[in-house]
PDB file of N, CA and C in Angstrom:
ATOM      1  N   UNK A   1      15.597  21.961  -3.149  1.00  0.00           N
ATOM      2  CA  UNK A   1      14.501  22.880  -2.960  1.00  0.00           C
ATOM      3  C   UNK A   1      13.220  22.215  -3.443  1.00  0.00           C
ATOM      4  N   UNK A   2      12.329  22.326  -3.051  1.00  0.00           N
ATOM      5  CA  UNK A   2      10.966  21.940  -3.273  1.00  0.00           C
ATOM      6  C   UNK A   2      10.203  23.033  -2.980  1.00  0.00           C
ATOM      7  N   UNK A   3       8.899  22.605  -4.111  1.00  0.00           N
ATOM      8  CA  UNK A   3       8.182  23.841  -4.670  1.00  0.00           C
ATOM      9  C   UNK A   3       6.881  23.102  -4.808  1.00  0.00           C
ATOM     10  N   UNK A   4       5.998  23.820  -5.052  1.00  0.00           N
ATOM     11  CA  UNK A   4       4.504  23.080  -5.168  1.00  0.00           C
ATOM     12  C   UNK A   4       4.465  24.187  -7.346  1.00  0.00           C
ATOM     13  N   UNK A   5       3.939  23.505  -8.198  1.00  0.00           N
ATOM     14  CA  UNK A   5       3.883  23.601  -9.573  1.00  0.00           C
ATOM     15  C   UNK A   5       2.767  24.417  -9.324  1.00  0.00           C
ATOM     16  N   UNK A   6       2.648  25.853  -9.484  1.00  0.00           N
ATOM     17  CA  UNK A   6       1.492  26.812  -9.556  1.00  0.00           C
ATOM     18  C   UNK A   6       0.523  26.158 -10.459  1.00  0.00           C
ATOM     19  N   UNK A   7       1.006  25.505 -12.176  1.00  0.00           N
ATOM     20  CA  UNK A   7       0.139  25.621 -13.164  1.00  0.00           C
ATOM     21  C   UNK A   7      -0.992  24.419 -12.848  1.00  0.00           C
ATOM     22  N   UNK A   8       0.323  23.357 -12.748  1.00  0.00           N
ATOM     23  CA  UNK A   8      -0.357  21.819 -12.268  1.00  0.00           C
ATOM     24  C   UNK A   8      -1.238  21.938 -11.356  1.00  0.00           C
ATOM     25  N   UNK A   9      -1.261  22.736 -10.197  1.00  0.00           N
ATOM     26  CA  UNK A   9      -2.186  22.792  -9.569  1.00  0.00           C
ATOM     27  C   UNK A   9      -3.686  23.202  -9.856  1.00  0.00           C
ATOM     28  N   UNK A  10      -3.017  24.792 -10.646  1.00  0.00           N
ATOM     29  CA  UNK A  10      -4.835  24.893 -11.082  1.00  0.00           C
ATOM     30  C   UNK A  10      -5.257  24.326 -12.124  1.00  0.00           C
ATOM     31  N   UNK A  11      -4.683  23.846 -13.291  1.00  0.00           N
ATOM     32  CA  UNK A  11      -5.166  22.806 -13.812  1.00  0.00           C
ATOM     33  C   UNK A  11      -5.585  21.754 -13.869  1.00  0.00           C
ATOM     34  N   UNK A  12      -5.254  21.290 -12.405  1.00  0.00           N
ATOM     35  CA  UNK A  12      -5.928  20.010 -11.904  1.00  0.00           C
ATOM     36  C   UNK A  12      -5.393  20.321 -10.362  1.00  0.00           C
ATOM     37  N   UNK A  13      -7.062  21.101  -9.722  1.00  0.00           N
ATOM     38  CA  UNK A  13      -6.220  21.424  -8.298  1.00  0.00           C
ATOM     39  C   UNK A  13      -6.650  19.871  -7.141  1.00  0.00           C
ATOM     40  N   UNK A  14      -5.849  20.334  -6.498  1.00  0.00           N
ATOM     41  CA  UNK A  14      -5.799  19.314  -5.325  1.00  0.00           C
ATOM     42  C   UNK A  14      -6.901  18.659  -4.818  1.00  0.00           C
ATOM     43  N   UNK A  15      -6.892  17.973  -4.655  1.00  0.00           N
ATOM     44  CA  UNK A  15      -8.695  17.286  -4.279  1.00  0.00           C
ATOM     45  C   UNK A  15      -8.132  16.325  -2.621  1.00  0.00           C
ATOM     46  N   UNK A  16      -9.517  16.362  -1.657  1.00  0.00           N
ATOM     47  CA  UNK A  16      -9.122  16.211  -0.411  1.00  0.00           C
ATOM     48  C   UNK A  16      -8.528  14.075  -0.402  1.00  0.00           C
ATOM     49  N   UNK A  17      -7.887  14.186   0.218  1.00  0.00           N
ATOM     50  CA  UNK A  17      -6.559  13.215   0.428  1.00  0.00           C
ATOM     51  C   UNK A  17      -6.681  12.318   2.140  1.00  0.00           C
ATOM     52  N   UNK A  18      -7.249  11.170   1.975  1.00  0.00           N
ATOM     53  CA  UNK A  18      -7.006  10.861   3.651  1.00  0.00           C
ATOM     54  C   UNK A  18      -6.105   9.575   3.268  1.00  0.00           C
ATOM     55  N   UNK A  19      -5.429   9.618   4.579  1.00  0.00           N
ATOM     56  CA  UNK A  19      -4.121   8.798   4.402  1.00  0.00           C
ATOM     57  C   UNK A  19      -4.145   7.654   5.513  1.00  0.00           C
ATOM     58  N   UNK A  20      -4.216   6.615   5.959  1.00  0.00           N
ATOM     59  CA  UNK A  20      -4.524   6.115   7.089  1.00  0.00           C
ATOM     60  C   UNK A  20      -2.503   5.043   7.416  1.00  0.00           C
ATOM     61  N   UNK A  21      -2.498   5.630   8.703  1.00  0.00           N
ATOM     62  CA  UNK A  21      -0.893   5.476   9.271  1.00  0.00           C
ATOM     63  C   UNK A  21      -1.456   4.472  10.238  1.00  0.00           C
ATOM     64  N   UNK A  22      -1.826   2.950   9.671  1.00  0.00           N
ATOM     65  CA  UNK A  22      -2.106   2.054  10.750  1.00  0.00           C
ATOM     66  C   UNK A  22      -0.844   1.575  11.635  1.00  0.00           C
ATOM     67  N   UNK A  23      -0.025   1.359  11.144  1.00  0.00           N
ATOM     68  CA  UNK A  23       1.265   1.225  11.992  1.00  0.00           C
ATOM     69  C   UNK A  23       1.275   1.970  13.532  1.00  0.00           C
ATOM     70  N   UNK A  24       0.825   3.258  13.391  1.00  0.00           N
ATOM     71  CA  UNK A  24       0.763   4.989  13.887  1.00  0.00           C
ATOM     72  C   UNK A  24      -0.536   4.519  15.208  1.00  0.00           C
ATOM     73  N   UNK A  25      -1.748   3.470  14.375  1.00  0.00           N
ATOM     74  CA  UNK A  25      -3.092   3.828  14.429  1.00  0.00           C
ATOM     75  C   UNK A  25      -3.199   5.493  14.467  1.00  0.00           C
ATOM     76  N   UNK A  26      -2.638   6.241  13.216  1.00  0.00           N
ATOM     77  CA  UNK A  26      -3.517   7.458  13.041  1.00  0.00           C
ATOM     78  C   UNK A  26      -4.128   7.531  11.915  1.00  0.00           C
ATOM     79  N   UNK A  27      -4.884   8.360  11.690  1.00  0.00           N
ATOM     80  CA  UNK A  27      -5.127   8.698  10.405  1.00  0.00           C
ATOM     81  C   UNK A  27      -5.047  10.402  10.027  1.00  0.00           C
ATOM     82  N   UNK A  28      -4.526  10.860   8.716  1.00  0.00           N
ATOM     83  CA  UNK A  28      -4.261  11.979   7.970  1.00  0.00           C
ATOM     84  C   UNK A  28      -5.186  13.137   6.969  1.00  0.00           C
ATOM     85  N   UNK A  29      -5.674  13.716   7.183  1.00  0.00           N
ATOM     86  CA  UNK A  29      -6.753  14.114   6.239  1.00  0.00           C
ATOM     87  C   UNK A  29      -6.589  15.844   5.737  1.00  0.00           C
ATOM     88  N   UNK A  30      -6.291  15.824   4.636  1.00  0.00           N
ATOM     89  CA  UNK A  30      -5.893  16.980   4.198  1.00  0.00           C
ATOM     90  C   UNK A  30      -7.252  17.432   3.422  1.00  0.00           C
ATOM     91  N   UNK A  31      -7.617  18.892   3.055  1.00  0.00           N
ATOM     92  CA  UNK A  31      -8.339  19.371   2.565  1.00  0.00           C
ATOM     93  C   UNK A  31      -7.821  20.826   1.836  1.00  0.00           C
ATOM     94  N   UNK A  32      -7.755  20.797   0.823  1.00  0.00           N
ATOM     95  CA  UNK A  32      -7.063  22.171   0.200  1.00  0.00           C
ATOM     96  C   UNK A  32      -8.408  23.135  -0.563  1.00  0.00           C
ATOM     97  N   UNK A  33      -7.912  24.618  -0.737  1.00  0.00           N
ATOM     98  CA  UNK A  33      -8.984  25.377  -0.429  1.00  0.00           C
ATOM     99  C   UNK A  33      -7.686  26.252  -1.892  1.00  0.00           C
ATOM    100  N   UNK A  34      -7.506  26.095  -2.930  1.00  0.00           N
ATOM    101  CA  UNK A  34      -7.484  26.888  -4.256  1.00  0.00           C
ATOM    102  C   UNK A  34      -7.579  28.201  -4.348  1.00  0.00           C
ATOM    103  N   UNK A  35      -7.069  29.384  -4.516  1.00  0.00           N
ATOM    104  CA  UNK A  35      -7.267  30.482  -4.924  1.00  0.00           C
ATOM    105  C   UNK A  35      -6.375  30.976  -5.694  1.00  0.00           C
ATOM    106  N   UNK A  36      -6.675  30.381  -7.334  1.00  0.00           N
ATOM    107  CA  UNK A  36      -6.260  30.495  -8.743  1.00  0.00           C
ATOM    108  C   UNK A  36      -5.592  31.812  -9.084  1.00  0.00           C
ATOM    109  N   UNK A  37      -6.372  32.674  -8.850  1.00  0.00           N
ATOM    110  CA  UNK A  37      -5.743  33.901  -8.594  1.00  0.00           C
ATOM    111  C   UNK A  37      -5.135  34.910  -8.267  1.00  0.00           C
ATOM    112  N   UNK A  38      -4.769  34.491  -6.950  1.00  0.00           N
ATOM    113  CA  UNK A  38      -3.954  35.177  -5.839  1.00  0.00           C
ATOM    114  C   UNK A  38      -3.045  34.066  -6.279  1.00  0.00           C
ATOM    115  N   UNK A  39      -3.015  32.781  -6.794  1.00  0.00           N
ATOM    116  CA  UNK A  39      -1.856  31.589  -6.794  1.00  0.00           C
ATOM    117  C   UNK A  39      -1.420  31.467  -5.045  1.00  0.00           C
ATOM    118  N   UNK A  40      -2.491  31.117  -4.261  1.00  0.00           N
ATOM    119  CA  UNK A  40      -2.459  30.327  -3.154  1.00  0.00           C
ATOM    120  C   UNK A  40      -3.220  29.465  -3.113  1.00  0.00           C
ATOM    121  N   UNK A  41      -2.740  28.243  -1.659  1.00  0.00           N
ATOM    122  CA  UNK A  41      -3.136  27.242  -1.765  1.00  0.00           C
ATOM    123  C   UNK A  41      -3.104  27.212  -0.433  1.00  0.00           C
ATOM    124  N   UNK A  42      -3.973  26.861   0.584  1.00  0.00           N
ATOM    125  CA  UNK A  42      -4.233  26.656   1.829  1.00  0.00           C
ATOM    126  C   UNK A  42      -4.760  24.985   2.102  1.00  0.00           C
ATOM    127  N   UNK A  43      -4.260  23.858   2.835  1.00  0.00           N
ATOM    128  CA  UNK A  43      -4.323  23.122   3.051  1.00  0.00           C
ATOM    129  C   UNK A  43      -4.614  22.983   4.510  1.00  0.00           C
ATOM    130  N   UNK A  44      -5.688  22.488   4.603  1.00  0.00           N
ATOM    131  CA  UNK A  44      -6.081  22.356   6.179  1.00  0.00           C
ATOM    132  C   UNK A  44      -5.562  20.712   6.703  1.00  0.00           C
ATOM    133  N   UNK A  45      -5.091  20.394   7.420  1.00  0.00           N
ATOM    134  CA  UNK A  45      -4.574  19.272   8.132  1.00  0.00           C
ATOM    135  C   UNK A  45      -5.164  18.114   9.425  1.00  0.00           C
ATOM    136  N   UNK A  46      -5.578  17.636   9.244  1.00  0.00           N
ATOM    137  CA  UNK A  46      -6.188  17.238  10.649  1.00  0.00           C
ATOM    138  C   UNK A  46      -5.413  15.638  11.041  1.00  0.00           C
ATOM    139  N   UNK A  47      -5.361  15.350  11.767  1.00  0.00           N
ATOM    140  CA  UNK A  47      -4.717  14.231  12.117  1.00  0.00           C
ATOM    141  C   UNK A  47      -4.817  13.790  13.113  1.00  0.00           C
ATOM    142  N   UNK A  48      -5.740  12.381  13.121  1.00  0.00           N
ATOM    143  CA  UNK A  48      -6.575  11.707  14.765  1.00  0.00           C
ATOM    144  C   UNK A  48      -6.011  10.129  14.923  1.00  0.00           C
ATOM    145  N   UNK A  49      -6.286   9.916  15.638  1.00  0.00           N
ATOM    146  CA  UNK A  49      -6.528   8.515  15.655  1.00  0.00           C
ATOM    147  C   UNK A  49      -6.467   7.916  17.838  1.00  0.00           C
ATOM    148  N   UNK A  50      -5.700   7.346  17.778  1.00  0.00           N
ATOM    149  CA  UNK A  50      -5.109   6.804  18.967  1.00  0.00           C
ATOM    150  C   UNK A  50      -3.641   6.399  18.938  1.00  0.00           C
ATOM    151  N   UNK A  51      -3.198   7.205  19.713  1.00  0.00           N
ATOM    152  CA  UNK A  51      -1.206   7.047  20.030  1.00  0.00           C
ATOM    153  C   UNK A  51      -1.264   6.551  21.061  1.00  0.00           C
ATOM    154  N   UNK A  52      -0.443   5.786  21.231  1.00  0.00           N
ATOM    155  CA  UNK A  52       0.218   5.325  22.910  1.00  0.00           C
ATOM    156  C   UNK A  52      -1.238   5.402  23.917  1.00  0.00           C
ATOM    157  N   UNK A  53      -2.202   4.659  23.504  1.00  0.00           N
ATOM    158  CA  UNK A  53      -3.617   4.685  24.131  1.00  0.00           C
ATOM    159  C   UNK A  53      -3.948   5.777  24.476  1.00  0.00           C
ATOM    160  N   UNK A  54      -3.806   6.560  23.567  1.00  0.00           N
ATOM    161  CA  UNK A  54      -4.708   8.093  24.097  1.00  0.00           C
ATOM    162  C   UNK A  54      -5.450   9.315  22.799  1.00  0.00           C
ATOM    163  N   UNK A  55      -6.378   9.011  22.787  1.00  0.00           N
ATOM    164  CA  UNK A  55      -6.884   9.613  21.634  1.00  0.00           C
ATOM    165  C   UNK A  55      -6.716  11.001  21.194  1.00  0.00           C
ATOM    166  N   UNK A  56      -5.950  11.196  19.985  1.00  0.00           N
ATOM    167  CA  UNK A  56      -5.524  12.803  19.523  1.00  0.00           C
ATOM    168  C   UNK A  56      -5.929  13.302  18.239  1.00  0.00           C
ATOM    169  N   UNK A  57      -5.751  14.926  18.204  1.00  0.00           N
ATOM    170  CA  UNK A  57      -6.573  14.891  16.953  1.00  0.00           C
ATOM    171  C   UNK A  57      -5.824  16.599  16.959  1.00  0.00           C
ATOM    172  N   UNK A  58      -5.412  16.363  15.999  1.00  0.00           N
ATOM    173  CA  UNK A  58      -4.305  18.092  15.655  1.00  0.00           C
ATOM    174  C   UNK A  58      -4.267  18.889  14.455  1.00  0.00           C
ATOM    175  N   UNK A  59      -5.138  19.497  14.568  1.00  0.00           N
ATOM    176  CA  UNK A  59      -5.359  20.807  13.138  1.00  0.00           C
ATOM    177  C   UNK A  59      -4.006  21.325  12.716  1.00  0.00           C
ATOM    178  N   UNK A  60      -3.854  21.621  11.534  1.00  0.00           N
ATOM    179  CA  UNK A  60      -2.616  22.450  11.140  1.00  0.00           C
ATOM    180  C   UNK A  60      -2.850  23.148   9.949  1.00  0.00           C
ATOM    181  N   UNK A  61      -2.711  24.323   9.938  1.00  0.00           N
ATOM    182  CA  UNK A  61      -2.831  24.694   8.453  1.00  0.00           C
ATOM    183  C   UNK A  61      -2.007  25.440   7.170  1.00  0.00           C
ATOM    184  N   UNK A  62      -1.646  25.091   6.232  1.00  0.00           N
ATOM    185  CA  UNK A  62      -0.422  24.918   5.546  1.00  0.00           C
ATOM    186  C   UNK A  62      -0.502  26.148   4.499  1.00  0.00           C
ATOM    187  N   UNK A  63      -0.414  27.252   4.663  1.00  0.00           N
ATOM    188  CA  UNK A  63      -0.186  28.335   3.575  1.00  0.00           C
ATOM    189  C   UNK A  63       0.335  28.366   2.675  1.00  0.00           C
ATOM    190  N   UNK A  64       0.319  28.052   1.083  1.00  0.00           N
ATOM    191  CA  UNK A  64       1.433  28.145   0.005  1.00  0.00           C
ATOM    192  C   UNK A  64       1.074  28.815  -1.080  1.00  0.00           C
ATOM    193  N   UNK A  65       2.236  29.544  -1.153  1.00  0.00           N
ATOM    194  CA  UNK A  65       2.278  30.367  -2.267  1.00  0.00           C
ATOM    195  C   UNK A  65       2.660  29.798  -3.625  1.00  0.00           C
ATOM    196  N   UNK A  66       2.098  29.584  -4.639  1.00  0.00           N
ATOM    197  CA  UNK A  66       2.083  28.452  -5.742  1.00  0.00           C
ATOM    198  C   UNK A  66       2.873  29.467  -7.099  1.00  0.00           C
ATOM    199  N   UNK A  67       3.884  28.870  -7.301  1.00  0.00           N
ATOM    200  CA  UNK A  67       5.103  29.832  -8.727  1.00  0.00           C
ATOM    201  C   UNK A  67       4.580  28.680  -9.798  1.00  0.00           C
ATOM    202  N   UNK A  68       4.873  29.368 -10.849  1.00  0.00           N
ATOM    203  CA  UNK A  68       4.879  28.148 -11.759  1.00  0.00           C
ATOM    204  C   UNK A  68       6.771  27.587 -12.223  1.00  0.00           C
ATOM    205  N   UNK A  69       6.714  26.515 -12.673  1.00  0.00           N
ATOM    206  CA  UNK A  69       8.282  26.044 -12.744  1.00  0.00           C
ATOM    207  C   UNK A  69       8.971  26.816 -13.061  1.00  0.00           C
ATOM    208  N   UNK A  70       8.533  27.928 -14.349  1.00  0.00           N
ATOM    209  CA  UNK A  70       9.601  28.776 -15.322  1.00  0.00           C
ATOM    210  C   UNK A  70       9.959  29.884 -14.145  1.00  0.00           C
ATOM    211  N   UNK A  71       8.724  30.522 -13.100  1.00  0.00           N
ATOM    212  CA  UNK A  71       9.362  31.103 -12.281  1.00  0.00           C
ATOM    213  C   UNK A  71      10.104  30.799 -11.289  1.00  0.00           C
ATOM    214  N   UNK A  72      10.513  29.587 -10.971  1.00  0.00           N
ATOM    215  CA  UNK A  72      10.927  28.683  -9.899  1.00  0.00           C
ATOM    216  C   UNK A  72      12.522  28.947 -10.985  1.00  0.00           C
ATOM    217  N   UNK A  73      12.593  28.342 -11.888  1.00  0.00           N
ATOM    218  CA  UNK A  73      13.978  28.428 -12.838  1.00  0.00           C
ATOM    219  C   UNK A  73      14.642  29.113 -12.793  1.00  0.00           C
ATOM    220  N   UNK A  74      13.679  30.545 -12.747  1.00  0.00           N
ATOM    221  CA  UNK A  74      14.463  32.185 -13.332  1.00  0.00           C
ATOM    222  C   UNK A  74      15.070  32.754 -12.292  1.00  0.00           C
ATOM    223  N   UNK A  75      13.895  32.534 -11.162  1.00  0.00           N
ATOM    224  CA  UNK A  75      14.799  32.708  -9.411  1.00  0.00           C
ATOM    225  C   UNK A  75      16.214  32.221  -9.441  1.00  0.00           C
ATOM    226  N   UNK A  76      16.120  30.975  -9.408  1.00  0.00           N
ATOM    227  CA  UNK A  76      17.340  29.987  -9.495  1.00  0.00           C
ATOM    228  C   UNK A  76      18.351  30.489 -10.293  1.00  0.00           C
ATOM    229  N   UNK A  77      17.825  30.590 -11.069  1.00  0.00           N
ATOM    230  CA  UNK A  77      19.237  31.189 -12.357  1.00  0.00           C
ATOM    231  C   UNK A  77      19.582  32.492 -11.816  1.00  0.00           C
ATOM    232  N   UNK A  78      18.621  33.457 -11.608  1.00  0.00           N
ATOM    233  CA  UNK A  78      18.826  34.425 -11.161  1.00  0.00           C
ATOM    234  C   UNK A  78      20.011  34.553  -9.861  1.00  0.00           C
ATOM    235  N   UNK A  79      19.837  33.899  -9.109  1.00  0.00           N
ATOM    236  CA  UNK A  79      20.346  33.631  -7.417  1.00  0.00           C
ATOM    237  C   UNK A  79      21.566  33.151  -8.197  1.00  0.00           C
ATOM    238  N   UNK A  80      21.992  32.900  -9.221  1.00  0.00           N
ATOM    239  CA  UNK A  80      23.308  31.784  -9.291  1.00  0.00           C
ATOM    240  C   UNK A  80      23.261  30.538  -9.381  1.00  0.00           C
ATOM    241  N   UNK A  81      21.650  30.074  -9.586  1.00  0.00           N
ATOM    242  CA  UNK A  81      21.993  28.236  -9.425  1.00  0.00           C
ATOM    243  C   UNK A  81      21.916  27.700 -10.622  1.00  0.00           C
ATOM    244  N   UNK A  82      22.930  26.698 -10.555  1.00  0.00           N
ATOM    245  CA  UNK A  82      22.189  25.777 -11.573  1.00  0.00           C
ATOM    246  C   UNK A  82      21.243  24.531 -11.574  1.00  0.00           C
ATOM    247  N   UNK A  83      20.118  24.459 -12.472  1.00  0.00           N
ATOM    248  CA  UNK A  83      19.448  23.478 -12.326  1.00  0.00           C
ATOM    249  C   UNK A  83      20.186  22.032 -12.631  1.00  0.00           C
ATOM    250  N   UNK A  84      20.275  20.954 -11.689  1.00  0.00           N
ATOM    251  CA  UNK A  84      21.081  19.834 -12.105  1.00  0.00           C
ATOM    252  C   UNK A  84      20.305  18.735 -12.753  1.00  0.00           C
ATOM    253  N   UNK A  85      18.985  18.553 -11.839  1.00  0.00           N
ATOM    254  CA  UNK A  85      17.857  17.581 -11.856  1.00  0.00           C
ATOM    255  C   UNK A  85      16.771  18.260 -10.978  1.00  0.00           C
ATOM    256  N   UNK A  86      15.591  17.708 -11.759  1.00  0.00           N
ATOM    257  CA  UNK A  86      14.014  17.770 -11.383  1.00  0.00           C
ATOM    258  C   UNK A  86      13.243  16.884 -11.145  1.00  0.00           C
ATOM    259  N   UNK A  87      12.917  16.541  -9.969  1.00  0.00           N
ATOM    260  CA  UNK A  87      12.040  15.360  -9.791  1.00  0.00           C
ATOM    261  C   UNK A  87      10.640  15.177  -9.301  1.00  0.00           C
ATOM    262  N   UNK A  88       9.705  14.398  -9.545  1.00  0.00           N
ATOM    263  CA  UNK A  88       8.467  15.092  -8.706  1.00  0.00           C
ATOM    264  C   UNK A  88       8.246  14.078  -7.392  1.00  0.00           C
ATOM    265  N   UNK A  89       7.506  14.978  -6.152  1.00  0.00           N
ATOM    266  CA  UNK A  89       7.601  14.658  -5.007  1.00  0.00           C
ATOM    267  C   UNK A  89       6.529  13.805  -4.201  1.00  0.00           C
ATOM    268  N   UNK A  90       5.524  13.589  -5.636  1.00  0.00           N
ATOM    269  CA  UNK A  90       4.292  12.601  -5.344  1.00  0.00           C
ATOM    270  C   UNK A  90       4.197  11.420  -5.310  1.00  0.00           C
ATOM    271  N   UNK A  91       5.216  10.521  -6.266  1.00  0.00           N
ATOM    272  CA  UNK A  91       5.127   9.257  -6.439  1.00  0.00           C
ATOM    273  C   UNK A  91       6.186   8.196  -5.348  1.00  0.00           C
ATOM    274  N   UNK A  92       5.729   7.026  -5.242  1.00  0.00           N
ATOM    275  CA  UNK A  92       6.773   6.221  -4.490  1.00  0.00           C
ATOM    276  C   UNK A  92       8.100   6.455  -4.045  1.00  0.00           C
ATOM    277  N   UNK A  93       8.474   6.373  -5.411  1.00  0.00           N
ATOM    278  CA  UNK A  93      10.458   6.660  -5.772  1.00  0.00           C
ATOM    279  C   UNK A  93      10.321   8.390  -6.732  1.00  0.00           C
ATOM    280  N   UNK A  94      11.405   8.865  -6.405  1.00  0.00           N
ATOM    281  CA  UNK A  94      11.739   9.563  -7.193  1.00  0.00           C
ATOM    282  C   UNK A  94      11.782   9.826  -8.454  1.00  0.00           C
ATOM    283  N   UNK A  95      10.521  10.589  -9.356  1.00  0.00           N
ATOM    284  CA  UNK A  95      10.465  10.156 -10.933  1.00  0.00           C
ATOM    285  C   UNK A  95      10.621  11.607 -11.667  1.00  0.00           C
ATOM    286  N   UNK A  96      10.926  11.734 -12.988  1.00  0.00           N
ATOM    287  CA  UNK A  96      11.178  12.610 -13.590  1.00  0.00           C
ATOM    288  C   UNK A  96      10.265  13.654 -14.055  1.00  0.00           C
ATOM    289  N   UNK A  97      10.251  15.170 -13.905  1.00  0.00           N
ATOM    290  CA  UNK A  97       8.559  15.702 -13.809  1.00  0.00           C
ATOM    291  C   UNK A  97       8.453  15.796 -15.390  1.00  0.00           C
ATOM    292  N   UNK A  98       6.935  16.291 -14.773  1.00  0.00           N
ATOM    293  CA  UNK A  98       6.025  16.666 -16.372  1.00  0.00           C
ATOM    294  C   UNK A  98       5.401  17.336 -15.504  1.00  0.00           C
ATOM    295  N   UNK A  99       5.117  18.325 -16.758  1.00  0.00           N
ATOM    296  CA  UNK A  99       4.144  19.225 -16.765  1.00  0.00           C
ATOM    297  C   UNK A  99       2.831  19.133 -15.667  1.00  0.00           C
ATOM    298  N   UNK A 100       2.429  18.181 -15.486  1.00  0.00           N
ATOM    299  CA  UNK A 100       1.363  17.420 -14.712  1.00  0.00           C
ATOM    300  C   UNK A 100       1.561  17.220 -12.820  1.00  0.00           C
ATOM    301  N   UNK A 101       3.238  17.521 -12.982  1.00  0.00           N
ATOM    302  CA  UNK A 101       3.790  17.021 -11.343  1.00  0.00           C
ATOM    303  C   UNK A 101       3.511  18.125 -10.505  1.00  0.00           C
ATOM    304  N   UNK A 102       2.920  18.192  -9.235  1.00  0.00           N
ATOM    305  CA  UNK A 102       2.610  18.812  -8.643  1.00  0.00           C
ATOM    306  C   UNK A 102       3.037  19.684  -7.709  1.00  0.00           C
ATOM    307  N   UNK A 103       4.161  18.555  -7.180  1.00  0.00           N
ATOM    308  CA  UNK A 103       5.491  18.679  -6.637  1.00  0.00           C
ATOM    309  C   UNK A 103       6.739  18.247  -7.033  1.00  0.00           C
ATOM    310  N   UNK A 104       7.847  19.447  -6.997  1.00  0.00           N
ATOM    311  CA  UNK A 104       8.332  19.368  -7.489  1.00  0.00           C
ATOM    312  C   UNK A 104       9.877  19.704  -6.635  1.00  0.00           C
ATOM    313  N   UNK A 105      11.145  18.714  -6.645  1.00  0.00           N
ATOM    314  CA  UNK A 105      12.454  18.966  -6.173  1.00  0.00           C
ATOM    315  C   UNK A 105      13.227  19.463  -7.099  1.00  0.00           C
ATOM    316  N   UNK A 106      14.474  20.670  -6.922  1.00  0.00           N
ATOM    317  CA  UNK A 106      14.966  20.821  -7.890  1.00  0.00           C
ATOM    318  C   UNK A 106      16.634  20.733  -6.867  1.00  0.00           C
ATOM    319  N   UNK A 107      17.133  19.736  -7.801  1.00  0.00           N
ATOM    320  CA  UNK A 107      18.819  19.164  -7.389  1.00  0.00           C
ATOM    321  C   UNK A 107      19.253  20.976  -7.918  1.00  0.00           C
ATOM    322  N   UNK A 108      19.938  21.541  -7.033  1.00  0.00           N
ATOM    323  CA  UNK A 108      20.782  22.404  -7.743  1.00  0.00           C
ATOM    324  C   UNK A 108      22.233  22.957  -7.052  1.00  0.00           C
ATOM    325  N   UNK A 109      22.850  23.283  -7.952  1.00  0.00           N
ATOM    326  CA  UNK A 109      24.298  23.418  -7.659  1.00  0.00           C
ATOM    327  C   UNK A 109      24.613  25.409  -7.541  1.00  0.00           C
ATOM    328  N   UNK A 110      25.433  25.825  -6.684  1.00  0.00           N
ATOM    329  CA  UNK A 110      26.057  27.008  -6.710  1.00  0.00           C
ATOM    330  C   UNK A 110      26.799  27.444  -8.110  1.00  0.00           C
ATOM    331  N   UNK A 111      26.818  28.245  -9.038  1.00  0.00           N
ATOM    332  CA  UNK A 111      27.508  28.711  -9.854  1.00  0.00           C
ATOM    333  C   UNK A 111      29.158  29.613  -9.318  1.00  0.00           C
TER     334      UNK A 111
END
């Protein structure tokens, strides 16, 4: 399961992100739009470049509802799961979260 970290976010919210997929020739450009209070997070998407010689360019926009971990846990426990491992979903390889991780996987098992 993967989750976006409610706290991590507004404590240090998302700041806009362009990603360039030269392999692709595309490029990626995210823009997120914070609302601390409601604990949503709207990410606007755009994505252009040139594919297969033909120039494209595709809006998308990403609605999320932001828990913080302890409520992400209590669900889980609640539902029957157990937490096995936690990892966060930002870095290269797979690394162990903190408080700070934004995204977040949680390995879990059926009780």
């Amino acid at each position: 399961m993967l989750e976006w970290n409610g706290m991590a976010c507004i404590l240090k919210p998302p700041t806009i992100i362009e990603r360039n997929f030269d392999y692709l020739g595309l490029k990626r450009t995210a823009v997120p739009s914070l609302d601390p209070i409601r604990q949503n997070l709207v990410i606007n998407y755009n994505i252009s470049g040139i594919h297969n010689g033909e120039l494209v360019s595709i809006d998308s926009v990403h609605h999320i509802t932001l828990f913080t971990r302890m409520e992400i846990e209590f669900a889980l426990a609640s539902a029957g799961f157990e937490i096995m491992a936690e990892y966060t979903d930002l870095a290269s390889e797979l690394e162990p979260v903190s408080d700070n991780s934004r995204m977040i996987s949680f390995v879990c098992k059926k009780r």
